[in-house]
C-alpha atoms as a PDB file:
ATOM      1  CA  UNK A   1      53.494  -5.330 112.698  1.00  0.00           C
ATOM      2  CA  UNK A   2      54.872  -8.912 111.212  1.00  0.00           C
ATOM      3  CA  UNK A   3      58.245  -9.235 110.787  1.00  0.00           C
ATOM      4  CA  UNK A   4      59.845 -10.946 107.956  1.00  0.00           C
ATOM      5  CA  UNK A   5      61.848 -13.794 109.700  1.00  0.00           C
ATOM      6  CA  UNK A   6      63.894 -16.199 107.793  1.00  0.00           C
ATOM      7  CA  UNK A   7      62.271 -19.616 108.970  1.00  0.00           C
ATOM      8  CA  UNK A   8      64.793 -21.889 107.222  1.00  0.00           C
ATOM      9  CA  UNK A   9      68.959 -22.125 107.779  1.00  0.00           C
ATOM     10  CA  UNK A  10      71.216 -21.656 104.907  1.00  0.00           C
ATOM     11  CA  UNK A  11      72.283 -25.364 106.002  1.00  0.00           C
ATOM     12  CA  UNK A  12      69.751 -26.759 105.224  1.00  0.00           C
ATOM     13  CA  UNK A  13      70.599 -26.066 101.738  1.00  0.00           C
ATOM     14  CA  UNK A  14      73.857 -27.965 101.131  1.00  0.00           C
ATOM     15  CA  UNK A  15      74.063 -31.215 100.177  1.00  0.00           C
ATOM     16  CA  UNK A  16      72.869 -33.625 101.969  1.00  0.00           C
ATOM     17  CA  UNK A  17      76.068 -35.688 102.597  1.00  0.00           C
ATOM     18  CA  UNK A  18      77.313 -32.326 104.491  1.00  0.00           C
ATOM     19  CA  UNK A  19      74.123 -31.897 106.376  1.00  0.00           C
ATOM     20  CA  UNK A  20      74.434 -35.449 107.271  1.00  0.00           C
ATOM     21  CA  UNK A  21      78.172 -35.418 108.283  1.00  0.00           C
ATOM     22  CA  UNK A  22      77.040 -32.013 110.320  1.00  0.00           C
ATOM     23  CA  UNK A  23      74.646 -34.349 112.893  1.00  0.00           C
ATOM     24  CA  UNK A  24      77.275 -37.016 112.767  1.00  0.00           C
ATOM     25  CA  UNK A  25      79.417 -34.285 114.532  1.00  0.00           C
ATOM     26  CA  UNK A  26      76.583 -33.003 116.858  1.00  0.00           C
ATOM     27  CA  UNK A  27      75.932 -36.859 117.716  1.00  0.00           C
ATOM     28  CA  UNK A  28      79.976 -37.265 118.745  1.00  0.00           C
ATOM     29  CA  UNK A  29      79.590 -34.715 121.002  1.00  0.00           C
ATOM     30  CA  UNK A  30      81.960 -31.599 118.881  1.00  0.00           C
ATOM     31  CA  UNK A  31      80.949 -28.454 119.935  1.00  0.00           C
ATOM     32  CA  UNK A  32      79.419 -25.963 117.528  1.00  0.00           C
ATOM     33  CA  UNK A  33      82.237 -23.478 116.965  1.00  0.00           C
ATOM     34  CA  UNK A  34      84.104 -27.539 115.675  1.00  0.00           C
ATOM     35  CA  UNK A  35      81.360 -28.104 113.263  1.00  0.00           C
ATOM     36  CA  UNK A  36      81.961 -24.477 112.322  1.00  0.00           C
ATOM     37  CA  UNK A  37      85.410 -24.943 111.528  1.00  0.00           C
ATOM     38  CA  UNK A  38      84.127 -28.429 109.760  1.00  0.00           C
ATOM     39  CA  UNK A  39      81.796 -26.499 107.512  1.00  0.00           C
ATOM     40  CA  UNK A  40      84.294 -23.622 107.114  1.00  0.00           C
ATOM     41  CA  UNK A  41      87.279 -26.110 105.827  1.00  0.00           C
ATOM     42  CA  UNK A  42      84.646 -27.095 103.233  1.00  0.00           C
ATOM     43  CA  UNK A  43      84.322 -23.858 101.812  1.00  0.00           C
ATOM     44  CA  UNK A  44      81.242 -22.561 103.359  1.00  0.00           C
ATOM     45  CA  UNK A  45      80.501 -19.980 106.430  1.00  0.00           C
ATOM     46  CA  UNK A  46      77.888 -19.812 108.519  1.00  0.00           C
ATOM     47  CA  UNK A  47      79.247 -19.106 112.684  1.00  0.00           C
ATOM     48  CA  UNK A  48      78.702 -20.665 115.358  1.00  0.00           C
ATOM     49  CA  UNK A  49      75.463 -19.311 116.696  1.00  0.00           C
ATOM     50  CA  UNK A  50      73.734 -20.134 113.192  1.00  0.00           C
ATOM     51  CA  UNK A  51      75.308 -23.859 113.534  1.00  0.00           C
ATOM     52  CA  UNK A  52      73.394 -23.722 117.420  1.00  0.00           C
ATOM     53  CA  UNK A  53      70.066 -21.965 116.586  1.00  0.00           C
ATOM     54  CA  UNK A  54      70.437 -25.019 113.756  1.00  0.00           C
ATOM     55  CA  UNK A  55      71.338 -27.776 116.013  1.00  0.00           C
ATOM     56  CA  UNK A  56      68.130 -26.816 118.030  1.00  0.00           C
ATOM     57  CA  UNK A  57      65.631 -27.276 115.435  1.00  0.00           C
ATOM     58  CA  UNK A  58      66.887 -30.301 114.255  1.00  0.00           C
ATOM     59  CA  UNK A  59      66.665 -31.641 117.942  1.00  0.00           C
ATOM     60  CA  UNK A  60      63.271 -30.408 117.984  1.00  0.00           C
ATOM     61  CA  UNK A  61      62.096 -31.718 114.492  1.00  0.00           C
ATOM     62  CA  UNK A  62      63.439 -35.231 115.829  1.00  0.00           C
ATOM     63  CA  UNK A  63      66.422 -35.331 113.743  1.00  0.00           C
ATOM     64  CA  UNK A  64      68.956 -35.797 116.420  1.00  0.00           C
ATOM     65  CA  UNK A  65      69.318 -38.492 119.112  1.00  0.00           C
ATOM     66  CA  UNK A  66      71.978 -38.245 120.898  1.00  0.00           C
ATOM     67  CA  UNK A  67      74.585 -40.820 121.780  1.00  0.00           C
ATOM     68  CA  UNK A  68      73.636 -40.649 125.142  1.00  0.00           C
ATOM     69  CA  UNK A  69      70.486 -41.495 124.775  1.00  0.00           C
ATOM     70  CA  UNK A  70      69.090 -44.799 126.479  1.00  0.00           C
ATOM     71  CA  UNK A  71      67.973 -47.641 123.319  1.00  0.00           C
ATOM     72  CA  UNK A  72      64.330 -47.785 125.084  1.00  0.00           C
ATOM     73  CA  UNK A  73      64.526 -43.455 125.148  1.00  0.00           C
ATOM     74  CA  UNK A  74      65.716 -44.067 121.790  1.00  0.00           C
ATOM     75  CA  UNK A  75      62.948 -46.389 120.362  1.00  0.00           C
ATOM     76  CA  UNK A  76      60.139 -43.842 122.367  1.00  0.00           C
ATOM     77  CA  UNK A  77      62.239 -41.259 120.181  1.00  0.00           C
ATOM     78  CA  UNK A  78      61.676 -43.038 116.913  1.00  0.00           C
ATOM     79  CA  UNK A  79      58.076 -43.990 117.607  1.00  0.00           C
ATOM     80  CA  UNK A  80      56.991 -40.884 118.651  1.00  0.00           C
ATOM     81  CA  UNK A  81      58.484 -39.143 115.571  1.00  0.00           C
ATOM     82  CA  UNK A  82      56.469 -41.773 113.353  1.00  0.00           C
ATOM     83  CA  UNK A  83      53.480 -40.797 114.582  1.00  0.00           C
ATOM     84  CA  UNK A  84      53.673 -37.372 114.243  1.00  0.00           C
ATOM     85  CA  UNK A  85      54.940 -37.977 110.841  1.00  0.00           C
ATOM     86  CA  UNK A  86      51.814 -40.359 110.387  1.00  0.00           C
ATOM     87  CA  UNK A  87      49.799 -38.103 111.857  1.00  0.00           C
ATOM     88  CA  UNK A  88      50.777 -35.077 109.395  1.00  0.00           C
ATOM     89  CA  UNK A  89      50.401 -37.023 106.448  1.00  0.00           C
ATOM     90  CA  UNK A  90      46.467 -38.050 107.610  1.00  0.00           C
ATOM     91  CA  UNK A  91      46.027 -33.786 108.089  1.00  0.00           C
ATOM     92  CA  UNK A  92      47.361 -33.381 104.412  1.00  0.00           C
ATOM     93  CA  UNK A  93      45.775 -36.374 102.988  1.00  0.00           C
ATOM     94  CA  UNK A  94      42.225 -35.092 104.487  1.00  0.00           C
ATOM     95  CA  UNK A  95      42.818 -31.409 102.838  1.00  0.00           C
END
């Protein structure tokens, strides 16, 4: 039996300036209950383990680099990501 699963984050719905400010955080190395408090001093609540389960998929989508990531990790980052991008857009081009 499926399940209904929510496949996007309620984050992902605030403007962009917050989502933005959000990765800034993640990049300067705040921990998620900070970014928490961040979000929560802005007016809008979401916890901690939403903020991580968030932090993940943007890591995984290629959103995220992280500061302490190496300029030639960070360029293989980058090019990998516009490939995949590229690579998408051919697959819905073609349909």
């Amino acid at each position: 039996m499926a399940t209904n699963r929510r496949v996007h984050f309620k984050i992902e719905e605030l403007p962009g300036d917050l989502r933005v400010a959000a990765i800034k955080l993640l990049t300067s190395g705040r921990t998620y209950r900070e970014i928490d408090e961040y979000f929560r001093r802005q007016g809008h609540e979401f916890g901690h383990s939403t903020i991580g389960r968030w932090a993940l998929k943007i890591r995984r989508d290629g959103c995220y680099i992280p500061s302490s990531t190496t300029t030639v990790d960070r360029v293989k980052l980058l090019v990998r990501n516009a490939i995949t991008a590229l690579q998408n857009l051919d697959v819905e081009l073609s349909n």
